[in-house]
C-alpha atoms as a PDB file:
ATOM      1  CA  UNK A   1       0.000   0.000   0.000  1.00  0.00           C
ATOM      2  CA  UNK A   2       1.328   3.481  -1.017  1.00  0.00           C
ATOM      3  CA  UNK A   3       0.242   6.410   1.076  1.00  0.00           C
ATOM      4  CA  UNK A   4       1.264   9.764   1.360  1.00  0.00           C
ATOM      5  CA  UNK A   5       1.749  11.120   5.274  1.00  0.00           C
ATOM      6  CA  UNK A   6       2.453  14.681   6.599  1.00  0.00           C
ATOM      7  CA  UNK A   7       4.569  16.072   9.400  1.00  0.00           C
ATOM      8  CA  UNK A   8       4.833  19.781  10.153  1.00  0.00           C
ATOM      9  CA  UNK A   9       7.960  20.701  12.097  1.00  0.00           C
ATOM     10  CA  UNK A  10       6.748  22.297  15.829  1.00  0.00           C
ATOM     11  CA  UNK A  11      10.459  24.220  16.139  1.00  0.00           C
ATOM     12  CA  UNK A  12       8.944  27.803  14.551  1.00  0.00           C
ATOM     13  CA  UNK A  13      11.334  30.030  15.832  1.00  0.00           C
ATOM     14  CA  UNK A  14      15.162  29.066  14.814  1.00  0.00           C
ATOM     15  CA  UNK A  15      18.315  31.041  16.399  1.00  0.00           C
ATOM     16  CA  UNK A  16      21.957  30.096  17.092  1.00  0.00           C
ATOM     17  CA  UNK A  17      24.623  31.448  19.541  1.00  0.00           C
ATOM     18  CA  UNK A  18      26.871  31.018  16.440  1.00  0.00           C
ATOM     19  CA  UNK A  19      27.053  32.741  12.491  1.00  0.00           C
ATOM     20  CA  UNK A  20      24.956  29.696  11.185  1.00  0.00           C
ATOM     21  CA  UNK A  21      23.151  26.906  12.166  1.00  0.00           C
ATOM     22  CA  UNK A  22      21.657  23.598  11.124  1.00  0.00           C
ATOM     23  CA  UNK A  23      19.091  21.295  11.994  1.00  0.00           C
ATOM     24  CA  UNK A  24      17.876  18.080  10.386  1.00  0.00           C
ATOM     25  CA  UNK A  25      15.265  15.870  10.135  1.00  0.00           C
ATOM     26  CA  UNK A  26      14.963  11.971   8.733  1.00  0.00           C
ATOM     27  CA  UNK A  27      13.891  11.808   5.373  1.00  0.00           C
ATOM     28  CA  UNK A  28      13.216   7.938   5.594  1.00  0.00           C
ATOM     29  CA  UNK A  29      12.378   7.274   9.342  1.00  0.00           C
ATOM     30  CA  UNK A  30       8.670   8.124   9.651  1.00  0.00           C
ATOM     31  CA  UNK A  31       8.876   6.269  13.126  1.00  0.00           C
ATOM     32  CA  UNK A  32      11.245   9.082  14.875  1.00  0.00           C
ATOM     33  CA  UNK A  33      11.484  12.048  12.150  1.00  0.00           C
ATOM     34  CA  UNK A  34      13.169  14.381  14.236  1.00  0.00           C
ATOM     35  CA  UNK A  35      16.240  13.161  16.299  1.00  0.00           C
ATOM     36  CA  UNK A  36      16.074  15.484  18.881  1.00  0.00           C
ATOM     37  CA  UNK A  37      12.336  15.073  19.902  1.00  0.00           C
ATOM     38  CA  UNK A  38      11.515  10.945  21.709  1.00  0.00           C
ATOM     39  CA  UNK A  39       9.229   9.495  18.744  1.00  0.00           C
ATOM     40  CA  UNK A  40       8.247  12.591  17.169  1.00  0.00           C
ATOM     41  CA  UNK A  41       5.975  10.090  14.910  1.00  0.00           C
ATOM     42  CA  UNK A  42       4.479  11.010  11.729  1.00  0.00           C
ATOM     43  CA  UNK A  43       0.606  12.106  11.234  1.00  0.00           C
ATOM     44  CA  UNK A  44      -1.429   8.526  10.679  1.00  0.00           C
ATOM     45  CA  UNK A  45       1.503   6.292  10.764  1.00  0.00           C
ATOM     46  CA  UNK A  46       0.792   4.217  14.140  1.00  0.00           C
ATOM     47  CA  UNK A  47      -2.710   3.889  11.991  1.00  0.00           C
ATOM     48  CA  UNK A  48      -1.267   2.220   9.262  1.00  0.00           C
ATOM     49  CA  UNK A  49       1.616   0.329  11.596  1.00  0.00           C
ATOM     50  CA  UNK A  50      -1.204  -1.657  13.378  1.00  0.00           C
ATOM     51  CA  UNK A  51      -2.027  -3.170   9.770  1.00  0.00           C
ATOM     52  CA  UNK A  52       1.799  -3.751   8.331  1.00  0.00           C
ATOM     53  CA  UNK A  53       4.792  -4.630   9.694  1.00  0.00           C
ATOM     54  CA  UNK A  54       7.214  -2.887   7.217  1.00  0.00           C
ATOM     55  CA  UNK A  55       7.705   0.314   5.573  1.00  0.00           C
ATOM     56  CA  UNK A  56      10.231   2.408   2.935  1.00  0.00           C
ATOM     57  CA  UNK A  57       9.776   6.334   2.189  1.00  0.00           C
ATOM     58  CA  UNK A  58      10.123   6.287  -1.737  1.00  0.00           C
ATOM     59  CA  UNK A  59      10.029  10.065  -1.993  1.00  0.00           C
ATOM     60  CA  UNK A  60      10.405  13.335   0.171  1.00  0.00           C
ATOM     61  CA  UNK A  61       8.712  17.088  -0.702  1.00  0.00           C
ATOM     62  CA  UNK A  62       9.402  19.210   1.295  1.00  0.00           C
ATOM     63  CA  UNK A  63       8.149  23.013   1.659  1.00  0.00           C
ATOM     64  CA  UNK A  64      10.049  25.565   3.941  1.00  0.00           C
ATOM     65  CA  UNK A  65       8.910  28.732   4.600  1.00  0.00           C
ATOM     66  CA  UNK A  66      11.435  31.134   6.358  1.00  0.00           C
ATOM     67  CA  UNK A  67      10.631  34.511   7.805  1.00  0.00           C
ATOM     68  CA  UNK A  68      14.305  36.633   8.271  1.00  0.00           C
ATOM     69  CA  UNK A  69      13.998  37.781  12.037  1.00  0.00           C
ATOM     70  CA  UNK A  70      17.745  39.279  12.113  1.00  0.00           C
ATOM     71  CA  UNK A  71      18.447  42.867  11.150  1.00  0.00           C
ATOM     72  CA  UNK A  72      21.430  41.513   8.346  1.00  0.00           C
ATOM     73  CA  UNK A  73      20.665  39.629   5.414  1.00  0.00           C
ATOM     74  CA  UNK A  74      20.373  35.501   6.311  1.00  0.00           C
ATOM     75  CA  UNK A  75      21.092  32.932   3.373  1.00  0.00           C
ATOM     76  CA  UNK A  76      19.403  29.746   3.659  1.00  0.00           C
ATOM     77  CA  UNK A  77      19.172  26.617   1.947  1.00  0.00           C
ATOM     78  CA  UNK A  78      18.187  22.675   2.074  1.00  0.00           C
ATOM     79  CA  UNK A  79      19.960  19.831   1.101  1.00  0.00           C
ATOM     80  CA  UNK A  80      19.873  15.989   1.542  1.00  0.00           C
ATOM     81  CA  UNK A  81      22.301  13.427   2.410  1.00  0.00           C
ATOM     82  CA  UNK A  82      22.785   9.762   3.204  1.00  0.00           C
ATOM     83  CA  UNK A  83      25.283  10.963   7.157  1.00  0.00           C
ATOM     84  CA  UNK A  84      24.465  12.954   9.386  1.00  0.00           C
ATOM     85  CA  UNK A  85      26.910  16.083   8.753  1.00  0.00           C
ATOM     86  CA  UNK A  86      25.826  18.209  11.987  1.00  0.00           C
ATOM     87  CA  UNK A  87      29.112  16.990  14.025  1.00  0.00           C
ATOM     88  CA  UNK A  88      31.279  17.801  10.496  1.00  0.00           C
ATOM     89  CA  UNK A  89      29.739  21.417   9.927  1.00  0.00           C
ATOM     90  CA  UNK A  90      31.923  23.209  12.242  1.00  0.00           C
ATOM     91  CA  UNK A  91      31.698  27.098  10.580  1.00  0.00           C
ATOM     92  CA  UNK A  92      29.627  29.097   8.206  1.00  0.00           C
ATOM     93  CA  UNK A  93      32.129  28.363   5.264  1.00  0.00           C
ATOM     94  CA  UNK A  94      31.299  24.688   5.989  1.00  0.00           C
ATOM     95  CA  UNK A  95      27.496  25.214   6.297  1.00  0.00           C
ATOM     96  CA  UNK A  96      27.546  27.477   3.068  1.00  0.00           C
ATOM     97  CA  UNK A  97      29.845  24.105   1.565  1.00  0.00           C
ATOM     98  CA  UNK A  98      26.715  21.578   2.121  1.00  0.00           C
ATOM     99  CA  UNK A  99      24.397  23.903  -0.443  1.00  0.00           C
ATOM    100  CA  UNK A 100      26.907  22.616  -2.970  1.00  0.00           C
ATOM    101  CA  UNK A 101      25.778  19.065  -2.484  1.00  0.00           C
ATOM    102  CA  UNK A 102      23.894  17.982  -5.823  1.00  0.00           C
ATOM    103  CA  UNK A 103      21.116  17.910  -3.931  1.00  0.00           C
ATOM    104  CA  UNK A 104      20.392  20.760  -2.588  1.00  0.00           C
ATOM    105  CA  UNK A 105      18.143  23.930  -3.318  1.00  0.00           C
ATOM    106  CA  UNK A 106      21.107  25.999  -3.388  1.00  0.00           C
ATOM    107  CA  UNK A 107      21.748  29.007  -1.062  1.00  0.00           C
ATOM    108  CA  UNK A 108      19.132  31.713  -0.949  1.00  0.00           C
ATOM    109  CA  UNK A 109      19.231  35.256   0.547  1.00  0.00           C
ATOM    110  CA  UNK A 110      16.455  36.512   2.791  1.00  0.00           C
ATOM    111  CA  UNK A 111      16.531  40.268   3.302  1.00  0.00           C
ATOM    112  CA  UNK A 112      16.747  42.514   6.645  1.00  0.00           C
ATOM    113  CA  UNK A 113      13.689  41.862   8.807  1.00  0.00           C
ATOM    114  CA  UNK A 114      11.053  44.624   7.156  1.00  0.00           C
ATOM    115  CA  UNK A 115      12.299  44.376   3.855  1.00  0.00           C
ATOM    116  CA  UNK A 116      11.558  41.555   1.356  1.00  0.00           C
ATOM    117  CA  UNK A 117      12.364  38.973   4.038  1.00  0.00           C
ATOM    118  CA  UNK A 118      10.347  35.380   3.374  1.00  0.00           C
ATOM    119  CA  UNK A 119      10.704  32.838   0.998  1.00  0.00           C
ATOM    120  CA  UNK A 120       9.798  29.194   0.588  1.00  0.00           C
ATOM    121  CA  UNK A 121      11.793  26.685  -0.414  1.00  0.00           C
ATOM    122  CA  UNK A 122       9.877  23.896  -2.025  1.00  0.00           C
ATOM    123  CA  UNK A 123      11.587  20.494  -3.008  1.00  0.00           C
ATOM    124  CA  UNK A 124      11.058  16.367  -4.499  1.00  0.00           C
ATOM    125  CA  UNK A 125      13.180  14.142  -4.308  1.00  0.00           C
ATOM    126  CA  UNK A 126      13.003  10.321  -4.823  1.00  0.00           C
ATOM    127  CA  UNK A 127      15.370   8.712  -2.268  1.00  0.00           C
ATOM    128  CA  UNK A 128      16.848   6.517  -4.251  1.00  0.00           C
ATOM    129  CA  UNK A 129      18.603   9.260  -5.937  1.00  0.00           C
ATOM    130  CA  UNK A 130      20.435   9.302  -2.403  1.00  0.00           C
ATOM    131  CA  UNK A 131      20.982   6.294  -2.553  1.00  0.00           C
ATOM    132  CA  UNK A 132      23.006   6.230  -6.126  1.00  0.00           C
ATOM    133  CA  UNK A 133      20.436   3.359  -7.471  1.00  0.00           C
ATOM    134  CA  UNK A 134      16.499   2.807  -7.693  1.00  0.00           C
ATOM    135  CA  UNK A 135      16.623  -0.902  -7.849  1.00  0.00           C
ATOM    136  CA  UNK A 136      18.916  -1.411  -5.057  1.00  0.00           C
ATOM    137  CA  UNK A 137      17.548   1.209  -2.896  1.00  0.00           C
ATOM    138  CA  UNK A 138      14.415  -0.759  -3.612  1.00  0.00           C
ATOM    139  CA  UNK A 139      15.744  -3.948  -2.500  1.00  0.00           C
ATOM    140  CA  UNK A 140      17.802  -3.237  -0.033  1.00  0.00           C
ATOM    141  CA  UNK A 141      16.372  -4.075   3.196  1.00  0.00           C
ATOM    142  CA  UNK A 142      18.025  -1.732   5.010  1.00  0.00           C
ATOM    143  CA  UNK A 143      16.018   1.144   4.032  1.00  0.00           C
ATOM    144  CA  UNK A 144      12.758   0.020   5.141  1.00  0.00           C
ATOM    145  CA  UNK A 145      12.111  -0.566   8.461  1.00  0.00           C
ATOM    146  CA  UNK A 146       9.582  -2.454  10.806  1.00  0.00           C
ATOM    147  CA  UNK A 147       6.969  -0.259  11.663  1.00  0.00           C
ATOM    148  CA  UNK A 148       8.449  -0.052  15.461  1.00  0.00           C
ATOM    149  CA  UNK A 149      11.534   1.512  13.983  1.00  0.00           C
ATOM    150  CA  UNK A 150      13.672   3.730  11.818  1.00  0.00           C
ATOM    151  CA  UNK A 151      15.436   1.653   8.782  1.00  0.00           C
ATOM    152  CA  UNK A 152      19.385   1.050   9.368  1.00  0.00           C
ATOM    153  CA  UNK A 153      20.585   3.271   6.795  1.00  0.00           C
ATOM    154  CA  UNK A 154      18.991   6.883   7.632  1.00  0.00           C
ATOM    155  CA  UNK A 155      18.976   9.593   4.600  1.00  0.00           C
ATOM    156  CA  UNK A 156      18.387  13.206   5.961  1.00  0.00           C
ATOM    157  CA  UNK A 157      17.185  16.501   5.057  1.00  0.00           C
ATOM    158  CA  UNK A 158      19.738  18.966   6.379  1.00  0.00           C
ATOM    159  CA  UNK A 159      18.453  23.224   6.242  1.00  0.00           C
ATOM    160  CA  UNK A 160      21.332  25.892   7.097  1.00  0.00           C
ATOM    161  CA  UNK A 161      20.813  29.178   7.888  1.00  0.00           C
ATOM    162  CA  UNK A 162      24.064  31.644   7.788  1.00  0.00           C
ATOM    163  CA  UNK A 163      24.944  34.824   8.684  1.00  0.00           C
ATOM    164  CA  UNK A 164      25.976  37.420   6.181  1.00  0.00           C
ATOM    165  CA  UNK A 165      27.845  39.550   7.975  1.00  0.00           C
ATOM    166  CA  UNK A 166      29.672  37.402  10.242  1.00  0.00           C
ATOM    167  CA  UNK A 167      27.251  37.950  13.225  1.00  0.00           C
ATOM    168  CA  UNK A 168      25.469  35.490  15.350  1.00  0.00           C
ATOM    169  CA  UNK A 169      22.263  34.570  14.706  1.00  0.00           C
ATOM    170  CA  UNK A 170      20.585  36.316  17.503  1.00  0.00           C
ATOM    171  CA  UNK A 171      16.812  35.902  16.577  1.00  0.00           C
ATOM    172  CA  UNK A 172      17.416  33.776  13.656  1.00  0.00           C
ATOM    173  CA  UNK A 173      14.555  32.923  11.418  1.00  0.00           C
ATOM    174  CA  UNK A 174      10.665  31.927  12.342  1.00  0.00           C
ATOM    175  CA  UNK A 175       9.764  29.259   9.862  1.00  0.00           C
ATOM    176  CA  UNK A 176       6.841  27.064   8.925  1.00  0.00           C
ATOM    177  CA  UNK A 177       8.422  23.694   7.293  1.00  0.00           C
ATOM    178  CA  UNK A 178       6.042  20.702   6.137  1.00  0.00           C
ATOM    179  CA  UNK A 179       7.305  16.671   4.719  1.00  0.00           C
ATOM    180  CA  UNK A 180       5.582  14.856   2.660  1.00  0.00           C
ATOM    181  CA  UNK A 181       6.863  11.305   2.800  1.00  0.00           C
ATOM    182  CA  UNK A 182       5.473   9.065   0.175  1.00  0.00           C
ATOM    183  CA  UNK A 183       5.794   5.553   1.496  1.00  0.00           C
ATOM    184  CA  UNK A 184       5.641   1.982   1.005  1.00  0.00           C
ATOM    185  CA  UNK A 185       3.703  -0.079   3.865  1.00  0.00           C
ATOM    186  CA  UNK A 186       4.335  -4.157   3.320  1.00  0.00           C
ATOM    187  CA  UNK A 187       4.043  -7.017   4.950  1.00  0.00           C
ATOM    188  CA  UNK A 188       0.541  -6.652   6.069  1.00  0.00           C
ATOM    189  CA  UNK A 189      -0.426  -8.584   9.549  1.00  0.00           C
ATOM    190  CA  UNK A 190      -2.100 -11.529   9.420  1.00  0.00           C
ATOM    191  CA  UNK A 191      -4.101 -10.833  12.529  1.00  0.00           C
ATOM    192  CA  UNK A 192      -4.851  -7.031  10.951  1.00  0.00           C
ATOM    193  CA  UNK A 193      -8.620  -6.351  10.435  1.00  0.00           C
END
C-alpha cells in the first residue's frame, strides 16, 4: 500500500549562539522524524503500523517557509544526504559548503527583517537518488524498516541558515516547514482487520 503522510515541524522560531546553524530531520524514518524530539511520529503512521509490519519512504517534498527575524541579510538553503553532517559542519564556510551538495536547493538570501524577508523553499526528491540506485535502494532491506523503527541506513534533510555579515544569529529565522513522505507499507499482519 502506497500512502502519502504529513509532518509539520513544531520548532517555529530558529536562532543560534553562532554565524549559522543547522538542523535536520529523517527523510526515511517516519517512526522518529526528528532526532532530537523521543518518537516525534508522523501524522497517521501508528494507523497504518497496526495493519503492516514494514515500511520504505520512496520520496520526500518538502516546503520551507522562512521569515528573516535578524536585522542583516540571512542565506538559507536545504539539502539531503545519506550521514548525518551536523558533528562535520563546524563554521559558516562549511554550512555554506553543504548547499553545494547535488542535492540541494542551493543558497538563498532573505533580506533585513522589514524588507523583502520570506521565501519558501519547495523540493522532491526520490530517495533513491540518495541512494546512487532505484533498484537497489528498492531492495535493499536496510532502508525500510519495521513499523516499530527507523530503517538502518537513515537519509536526511539537512536546512542551514548563515549569517551574512559574520554575526550570530541572535533571533534567527521563524519558519513554517512541512514533509511529505510518500511511502511503502508491506508485509501486512495476518491478525490485521
Amino acid at each position: 500500500m502506497t500512502v502519502k503522510l504529513n509532518y509539520t515541524d513544531g520548532n517555529m522560531t530558529r536562532t543560534a549562539g553562532a554565524t549559522f546553524s543547522l538542523f535536520r530531520l529523517r527523510a526515511n524514518a517516519l517512526f522518529d522524524v526528528d532526532p532530537l524530539l523521543a518518537s516525534g511520529t508522523v501524522s497517521g503512521f501508528t494507523e497504518l503500523a497496526t495493519l503492516y509490519r514494514q515500511y520504505r519512504v520512496t520520496h520526500l517534498e518538502f516546503e520551507w517557509t522562512a521569515i528573516n527575524n535578524e536585522n542583516f541579510p540571512v542565506i538559507i538553503g536545504a539539502f539531503f544526504s545519506n550521514v548525518d553532517v551536523i558533528a562535520a559542519v563546524v563554521s559558516a564556510e562549511g554550512a555554506l559548503g553543504t548547499l553545494e551538495n547535488p542535492f540541494s536547493t542551493r543558497a538563498h538570501c532573505l533580506s533585513i527583517a522589514s524588507g523583502m524577508d520570506r521565501t519558501t523553499l519547495v523540493g522532491k526528491l526520490p530517495l533513491s537518488k540518495v541512494h546512487g540506485s532505484a533498484l537497489n535502494y528498492l531492495a535493499d532491506n536496510d532502508y525500510s524498516a519495521l513499523v516499530t523503527g527507523n530503517p538502518a541506513n537513515l537519509i536526511f534533510i539537512n536546512f542551514v541558515m548563515v549569517s551574512t555579515v559574520g554575526a550570530n544569529l541572535a533571533t534567527g529565522i521563524s519558519s513554517s516547514l512541512v514533509l511529505r513522505f510518500t511511502t511503502e507499507f508491506f508485509n501486512r499482519q495476518t491478525n490485521a482487520v
